[in-house]
N, C-alpha and C. Protein backbone atom coordinates (compact mmCIF):
# COMPACT_ATOMS: atom_id res chain seq x y z
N UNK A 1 2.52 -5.65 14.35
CA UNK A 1 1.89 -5.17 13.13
C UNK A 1 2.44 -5.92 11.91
N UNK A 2 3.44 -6.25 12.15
CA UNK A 2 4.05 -7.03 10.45
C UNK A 2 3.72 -8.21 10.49
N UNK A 3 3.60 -9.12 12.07
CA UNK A 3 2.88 -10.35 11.95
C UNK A 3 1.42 -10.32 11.53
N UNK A 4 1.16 -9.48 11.67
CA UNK A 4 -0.61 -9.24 11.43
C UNK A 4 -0.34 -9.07 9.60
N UNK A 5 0.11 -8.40 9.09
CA UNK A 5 0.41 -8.23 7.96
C UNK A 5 1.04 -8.87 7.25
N UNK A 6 1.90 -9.97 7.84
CA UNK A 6 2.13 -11.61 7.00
C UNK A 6 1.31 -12.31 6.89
N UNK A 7 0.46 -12.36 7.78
CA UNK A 7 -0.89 -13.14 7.98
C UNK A 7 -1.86 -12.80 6.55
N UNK A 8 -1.87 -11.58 6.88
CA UNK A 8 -3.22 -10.88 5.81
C UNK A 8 -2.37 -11.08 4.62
N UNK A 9 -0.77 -11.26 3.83
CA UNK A 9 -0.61 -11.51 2.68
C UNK A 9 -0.81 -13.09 2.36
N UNK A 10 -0.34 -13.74 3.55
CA UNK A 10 -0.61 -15.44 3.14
C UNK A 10 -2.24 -15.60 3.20
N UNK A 11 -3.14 -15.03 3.28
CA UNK A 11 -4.19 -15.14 3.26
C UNK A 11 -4.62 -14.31 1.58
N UNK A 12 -4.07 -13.51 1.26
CA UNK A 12 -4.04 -13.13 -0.24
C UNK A 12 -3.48 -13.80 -1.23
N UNK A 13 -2.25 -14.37 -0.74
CA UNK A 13 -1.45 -14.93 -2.19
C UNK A 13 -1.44 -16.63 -2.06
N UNK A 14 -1.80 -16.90 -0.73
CA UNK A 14 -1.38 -18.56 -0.23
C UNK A 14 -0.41 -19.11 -0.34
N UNK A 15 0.61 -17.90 -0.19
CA UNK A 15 2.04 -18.64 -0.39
C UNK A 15 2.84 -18.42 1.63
N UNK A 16 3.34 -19.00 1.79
CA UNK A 16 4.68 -18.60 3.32
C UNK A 16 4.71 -17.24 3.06
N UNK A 17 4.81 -17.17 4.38
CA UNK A 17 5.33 -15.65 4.38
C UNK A 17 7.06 -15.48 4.37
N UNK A 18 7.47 -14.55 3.68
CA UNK A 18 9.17 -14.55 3.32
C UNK A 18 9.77 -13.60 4.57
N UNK A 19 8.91 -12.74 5.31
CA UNK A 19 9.35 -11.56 6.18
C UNK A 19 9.94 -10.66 5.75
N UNK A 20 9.41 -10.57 4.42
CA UNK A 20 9.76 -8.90 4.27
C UNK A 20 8.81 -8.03 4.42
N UNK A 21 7.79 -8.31 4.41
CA UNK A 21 6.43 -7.87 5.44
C UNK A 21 6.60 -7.33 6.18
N UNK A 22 7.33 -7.81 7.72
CA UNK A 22 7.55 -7.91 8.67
C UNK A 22 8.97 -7.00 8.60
N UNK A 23 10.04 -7.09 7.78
CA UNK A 23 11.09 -6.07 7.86
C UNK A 23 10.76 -4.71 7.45
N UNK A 24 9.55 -4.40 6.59
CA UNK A 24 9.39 -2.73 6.96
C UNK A 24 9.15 -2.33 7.90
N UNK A 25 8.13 -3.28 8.49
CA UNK A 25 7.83 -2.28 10.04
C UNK A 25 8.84 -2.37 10.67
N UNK A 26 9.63 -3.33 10.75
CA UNK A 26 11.14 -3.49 11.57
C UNK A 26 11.90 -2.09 10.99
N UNK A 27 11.83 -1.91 9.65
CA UNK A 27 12.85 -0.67 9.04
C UNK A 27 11.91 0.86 9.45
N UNK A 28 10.61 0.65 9.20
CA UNK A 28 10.29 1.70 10.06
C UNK A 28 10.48 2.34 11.41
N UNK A 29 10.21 0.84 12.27
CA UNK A 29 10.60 1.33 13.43
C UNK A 29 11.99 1.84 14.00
N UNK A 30 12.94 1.40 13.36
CA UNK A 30 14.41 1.74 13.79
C UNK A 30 14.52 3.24 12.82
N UNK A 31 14.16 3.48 12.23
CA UNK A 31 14.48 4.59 11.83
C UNK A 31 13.95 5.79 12.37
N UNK A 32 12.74 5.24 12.81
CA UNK A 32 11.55 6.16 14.02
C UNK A 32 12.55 6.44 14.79
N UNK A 33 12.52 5.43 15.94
CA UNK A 33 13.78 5.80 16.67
C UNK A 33 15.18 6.01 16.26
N UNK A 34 15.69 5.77 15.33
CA UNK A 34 16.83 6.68 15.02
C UNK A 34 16.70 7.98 14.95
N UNK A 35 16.01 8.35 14.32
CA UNK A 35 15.74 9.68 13.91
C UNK A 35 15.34 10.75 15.52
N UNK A 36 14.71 10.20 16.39
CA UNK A 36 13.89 10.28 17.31
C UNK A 36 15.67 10.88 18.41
N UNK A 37 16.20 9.68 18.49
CA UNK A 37 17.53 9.48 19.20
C UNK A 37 18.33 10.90 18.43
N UNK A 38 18.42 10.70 17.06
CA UNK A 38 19.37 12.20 16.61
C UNK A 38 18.88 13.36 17.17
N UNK A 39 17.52 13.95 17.05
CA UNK A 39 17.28 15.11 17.76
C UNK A 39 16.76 15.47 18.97
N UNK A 40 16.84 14.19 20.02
CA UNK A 40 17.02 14.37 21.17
C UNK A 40 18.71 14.65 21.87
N UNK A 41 19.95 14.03 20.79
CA UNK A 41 21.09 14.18 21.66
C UNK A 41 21.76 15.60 20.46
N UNK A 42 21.43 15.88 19.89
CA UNK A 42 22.11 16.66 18.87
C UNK A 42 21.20 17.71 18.97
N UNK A 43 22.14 19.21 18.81
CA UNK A 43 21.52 20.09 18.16
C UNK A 43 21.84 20.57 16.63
N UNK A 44 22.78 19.37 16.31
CA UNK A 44 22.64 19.42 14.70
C UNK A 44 21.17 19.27 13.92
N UNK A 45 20.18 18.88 14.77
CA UNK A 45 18.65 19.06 14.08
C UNK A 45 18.31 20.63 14.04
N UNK A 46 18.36 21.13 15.08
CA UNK A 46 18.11 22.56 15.28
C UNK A 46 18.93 23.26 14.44
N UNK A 47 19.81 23.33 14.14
CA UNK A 47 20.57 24.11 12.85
C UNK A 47 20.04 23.60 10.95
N UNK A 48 19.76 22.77 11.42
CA UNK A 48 19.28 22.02 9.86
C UNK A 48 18.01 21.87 9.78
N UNK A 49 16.97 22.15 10.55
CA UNK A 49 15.60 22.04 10.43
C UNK A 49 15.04 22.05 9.26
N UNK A 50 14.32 21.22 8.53
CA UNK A 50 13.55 21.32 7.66
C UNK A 50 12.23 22.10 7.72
N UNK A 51 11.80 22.38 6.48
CA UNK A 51 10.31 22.90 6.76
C UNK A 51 9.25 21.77 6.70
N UNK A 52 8.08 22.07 7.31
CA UNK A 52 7.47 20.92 7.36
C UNK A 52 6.58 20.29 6.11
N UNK A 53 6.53 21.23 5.32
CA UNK A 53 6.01 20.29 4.05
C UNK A 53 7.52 19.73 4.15
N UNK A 54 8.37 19.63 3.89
CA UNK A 54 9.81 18.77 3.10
C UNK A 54 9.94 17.92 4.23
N UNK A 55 9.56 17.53 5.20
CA UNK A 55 9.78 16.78 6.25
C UNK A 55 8.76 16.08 5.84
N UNK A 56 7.88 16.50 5.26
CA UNK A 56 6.32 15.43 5.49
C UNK A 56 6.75 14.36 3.63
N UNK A 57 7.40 15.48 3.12
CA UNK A 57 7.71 14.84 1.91
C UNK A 57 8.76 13.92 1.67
N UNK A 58 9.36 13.68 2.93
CA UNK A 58 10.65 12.70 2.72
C UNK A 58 10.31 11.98 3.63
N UNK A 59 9.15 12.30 3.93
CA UNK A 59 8.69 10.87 4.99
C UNK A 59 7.98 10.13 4.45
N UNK A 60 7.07 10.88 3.25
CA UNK A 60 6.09 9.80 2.45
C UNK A 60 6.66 9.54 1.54
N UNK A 61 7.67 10.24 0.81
CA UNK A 61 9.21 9.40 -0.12
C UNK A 61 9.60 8.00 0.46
N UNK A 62 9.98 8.47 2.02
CA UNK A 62 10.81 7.12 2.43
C UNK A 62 9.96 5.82 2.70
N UNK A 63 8.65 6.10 2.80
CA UNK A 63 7.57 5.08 3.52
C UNK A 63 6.99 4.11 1.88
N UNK A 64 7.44 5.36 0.85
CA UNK A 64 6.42 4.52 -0.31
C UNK A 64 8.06 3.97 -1.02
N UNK A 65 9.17 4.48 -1.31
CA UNK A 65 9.93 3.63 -1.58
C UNK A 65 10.17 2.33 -1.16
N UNK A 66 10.43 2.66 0.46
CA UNK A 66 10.33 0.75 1.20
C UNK A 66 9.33 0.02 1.15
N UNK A 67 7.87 0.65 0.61
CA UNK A 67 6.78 0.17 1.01
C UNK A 67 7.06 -0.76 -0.77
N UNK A 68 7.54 0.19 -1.77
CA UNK A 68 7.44 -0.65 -2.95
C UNK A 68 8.48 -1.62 -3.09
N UNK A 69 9.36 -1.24 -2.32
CA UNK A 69 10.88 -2.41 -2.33
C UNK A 69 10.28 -3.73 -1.52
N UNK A 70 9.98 -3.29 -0.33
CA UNK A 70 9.87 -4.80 0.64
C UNK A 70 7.89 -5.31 0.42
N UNK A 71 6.69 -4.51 -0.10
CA UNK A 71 5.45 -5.13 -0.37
C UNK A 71 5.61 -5.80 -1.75
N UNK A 72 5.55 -5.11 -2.88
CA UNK A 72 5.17 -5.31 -3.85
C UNK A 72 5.85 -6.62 -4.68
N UNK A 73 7.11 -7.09 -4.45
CA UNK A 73 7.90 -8.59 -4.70
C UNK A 73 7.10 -9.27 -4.54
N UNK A 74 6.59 -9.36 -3.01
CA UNK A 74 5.54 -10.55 -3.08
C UNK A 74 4.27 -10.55 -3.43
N UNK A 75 3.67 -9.88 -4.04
CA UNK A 75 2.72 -10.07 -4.48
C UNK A 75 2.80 -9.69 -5.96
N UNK A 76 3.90 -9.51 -6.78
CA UNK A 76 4.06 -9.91 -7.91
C UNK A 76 4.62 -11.65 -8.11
N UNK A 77 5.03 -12.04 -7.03
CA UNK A 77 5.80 -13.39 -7.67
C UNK A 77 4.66 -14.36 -7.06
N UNK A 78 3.75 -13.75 -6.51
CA UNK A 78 2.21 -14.94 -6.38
C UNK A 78 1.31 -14.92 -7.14
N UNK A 79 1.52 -13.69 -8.55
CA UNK A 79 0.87 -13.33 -9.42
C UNK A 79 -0.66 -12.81 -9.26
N UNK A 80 -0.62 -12.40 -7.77
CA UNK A 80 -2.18 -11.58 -7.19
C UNK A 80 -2.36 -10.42 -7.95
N UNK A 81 -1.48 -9.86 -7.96
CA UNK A 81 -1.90 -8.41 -9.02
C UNK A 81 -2.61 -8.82 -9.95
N UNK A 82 -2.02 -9.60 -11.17
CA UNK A 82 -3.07 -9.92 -12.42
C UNK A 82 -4.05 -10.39 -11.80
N UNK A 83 -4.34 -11.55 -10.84
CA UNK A 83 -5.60 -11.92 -10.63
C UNK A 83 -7.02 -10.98 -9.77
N UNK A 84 -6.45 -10.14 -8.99
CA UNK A 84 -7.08 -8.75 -8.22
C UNK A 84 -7.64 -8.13 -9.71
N UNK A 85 -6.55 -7.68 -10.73
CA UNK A 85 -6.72 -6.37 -11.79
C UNK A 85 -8.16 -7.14 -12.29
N UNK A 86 -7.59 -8.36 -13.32
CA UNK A 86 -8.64 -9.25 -13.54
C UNK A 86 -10.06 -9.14 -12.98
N UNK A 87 -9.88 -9.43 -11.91
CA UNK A 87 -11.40 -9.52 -10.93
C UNK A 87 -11.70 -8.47 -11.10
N UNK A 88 -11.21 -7.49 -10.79
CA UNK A 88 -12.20 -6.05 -10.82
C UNK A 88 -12.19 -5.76 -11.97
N UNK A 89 -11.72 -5.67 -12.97
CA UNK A 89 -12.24 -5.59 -14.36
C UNK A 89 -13.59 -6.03 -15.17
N UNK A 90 -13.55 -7.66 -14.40
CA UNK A 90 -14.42 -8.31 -14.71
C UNK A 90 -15.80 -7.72 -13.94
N UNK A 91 -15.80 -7.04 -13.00
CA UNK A 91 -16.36 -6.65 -11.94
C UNK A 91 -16.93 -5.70 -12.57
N UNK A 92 -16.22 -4.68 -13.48
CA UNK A 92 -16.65 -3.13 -13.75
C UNK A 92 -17.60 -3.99 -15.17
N UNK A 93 -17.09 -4.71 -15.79
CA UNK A 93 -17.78 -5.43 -16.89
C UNK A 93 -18.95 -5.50 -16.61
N UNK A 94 -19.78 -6.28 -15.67
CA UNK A 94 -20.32 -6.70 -14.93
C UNK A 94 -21.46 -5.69 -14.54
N UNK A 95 -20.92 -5.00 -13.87
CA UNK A 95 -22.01 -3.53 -13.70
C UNK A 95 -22.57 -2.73 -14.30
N UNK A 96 -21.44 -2.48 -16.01
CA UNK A 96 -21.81 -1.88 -17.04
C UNK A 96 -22.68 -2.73 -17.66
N UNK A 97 -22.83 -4.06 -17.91
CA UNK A 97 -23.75 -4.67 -18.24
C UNK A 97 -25.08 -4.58 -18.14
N UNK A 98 -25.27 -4.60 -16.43
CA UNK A 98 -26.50 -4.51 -15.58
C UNK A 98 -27.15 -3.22 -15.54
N UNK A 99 -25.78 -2.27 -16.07
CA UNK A 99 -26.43 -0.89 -16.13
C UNK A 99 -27.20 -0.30 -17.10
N UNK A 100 -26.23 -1.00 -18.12
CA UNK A 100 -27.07 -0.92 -19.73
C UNK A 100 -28.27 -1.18 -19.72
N UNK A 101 -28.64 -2.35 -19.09
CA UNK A 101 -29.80 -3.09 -19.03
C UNK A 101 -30.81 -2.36 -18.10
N UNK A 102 -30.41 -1.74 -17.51
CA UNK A 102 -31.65 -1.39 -16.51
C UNK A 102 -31.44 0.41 -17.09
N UNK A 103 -31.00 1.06 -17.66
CA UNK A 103 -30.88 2.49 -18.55
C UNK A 103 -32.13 1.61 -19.75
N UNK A 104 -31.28 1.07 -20.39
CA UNK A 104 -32.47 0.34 -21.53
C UNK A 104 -33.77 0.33 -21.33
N UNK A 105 -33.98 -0.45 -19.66
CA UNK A 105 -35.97 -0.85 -19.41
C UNK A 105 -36.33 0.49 -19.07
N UNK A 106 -35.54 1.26 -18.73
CA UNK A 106 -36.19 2.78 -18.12
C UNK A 106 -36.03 3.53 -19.47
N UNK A 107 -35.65 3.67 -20.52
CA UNK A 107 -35.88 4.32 -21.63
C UNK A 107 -36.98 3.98 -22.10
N UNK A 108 -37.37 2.78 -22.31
CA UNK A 108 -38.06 2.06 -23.17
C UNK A 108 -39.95 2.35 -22.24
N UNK A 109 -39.68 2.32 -21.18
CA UNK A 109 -40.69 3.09 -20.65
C UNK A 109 -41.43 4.23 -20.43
N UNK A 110 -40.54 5.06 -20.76
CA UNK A 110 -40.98 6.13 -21.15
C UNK A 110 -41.79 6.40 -22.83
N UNK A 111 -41.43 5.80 -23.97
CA UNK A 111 -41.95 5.95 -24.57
C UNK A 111 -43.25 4.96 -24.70
């Protein structure tokens, strides 16, 4: 999955891939199984159980912190963000234009 996902950023930014791409899913996966390994040999999980919203919330804590530490570098230092924001801006421009214009011929028909 992270080779597939170096792929799909060098195909966004056209720069090498650095593998930090590739080290979240690596940091995901070891922590999967870490975590996996603690409450199979421990019943220190069973005394400390979380509830499951707070389990679900420190899982999407931990997934969007690494996700902003190890994604988002590279695709600020290939400068894709401004050029993505850009495009779709230009994009919404674009539609409001065409929209005006075709609200306009349908007003104008009616009277």
């Amino acid at each position: 999955s992270g080779l597939v996902h170096e792929l799909l950023f060098f195909y966004l930014t056209r720069e090498m891939p650095t593998g930090e791409v590739t080290l979240f899913f690596v940091l995901q996966g070891v922590c999967t199984a870490a975590e996996l390994a603690v409450k199979k040999k421990t019943t220190v999980m069973q005394r400390w159980q979380f509830s499951p919203a707070v389990s679900r919330l420190l899982t999407v804590g931990f997934v969007f912190v690494t996700g902003v530490w190890l994604f988002t570098p590279q695709l600020k230092r290939s400068g894709v963000m401004e050029r993505y924001t850009d495009e779709a801006l230009s994009f919404v421009a674009y539609v409001k234009q065409k929209l005006f214009i075709l609200v306009g011929i349908c007003i104008r028909k009616e009277y």
